[in-house]
Protein backbone atom coordinates (compact mmCIF):
# COMPACT_ATOMS: atom_id res chain seq x y z
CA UNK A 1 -11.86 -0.26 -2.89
CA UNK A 2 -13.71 0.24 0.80
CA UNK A 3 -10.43 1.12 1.83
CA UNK A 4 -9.01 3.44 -0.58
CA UNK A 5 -12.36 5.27 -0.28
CA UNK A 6 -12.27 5.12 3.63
CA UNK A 7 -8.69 6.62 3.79
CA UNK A 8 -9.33 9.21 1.06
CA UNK A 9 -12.76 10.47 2.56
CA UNK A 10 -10.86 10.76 5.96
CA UNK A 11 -7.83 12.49 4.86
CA UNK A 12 -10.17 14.88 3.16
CA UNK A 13 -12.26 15.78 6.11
CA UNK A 14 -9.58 15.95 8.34
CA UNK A 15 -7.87 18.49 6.15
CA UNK A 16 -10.91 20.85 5.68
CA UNK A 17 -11.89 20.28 9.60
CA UNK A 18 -8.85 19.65 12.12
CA UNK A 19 -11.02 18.52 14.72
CA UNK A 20 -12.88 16.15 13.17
CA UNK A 21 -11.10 12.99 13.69
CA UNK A 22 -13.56 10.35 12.44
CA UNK A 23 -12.36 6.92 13.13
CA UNK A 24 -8.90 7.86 13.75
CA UNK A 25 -10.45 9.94 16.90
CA UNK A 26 -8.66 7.24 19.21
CA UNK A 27 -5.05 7.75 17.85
CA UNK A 28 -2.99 9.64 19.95
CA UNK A 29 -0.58 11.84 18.23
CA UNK A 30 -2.72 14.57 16.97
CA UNK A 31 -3.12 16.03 13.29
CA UNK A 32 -0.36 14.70 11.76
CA UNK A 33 -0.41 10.79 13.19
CA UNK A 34 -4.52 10.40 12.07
CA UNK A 35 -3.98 12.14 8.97
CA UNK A 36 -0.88 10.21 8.66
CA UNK A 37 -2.80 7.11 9.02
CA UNK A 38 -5.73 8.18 6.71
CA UNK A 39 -2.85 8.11 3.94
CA UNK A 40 -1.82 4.42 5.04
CA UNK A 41 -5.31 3.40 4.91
CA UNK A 42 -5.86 4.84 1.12
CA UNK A 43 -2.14 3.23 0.10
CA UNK A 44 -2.85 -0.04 1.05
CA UNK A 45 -6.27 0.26 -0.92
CA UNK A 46 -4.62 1.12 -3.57
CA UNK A 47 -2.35 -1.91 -3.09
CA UNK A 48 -4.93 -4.60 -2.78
CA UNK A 49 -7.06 -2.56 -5.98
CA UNK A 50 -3.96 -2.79 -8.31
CA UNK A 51 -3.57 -6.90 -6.89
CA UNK A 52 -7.22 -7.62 -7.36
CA UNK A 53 -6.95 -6.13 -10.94
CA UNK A 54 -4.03 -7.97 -11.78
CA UNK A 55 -5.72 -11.26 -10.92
CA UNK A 56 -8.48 -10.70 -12.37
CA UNK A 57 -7.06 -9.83 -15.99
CA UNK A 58 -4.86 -12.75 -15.56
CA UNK A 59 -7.97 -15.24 -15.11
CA UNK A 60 -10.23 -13.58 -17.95
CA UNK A 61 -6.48 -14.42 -20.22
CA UNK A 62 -6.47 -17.79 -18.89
């Protein structure tokens, strides 16, 4: 969830402010490579959400 958060926030306030980089600041490839990894960040938070739901509706079956 820290990282779906994390990615989402940053996407967000690198859309409304093009300069502000956050922690992407160190990527070299401008707008489109931070905000580009912003969106990988939030995917793979979404990823390990949807897996840590999974398990845990398979143990409370179990």
């Amino acid at each position: 969830m820290v990282l779906l958060v994390l990615g989402i926030q940053g996407a967000i306030r690198l859309l409304v402010d093009h300069d502000n980089a956050g922690l992407m600041s160190w990527l070299p490839g401008g707008f489109a490579a931070r905000l580009l990894g912003y969106l990988l960040i939030a995917t793979v938070g979404v990823v390990l959400a949807r897996s840590g739901k999974r398990r845990s509706d398979r143990s409370e079956a179990d």
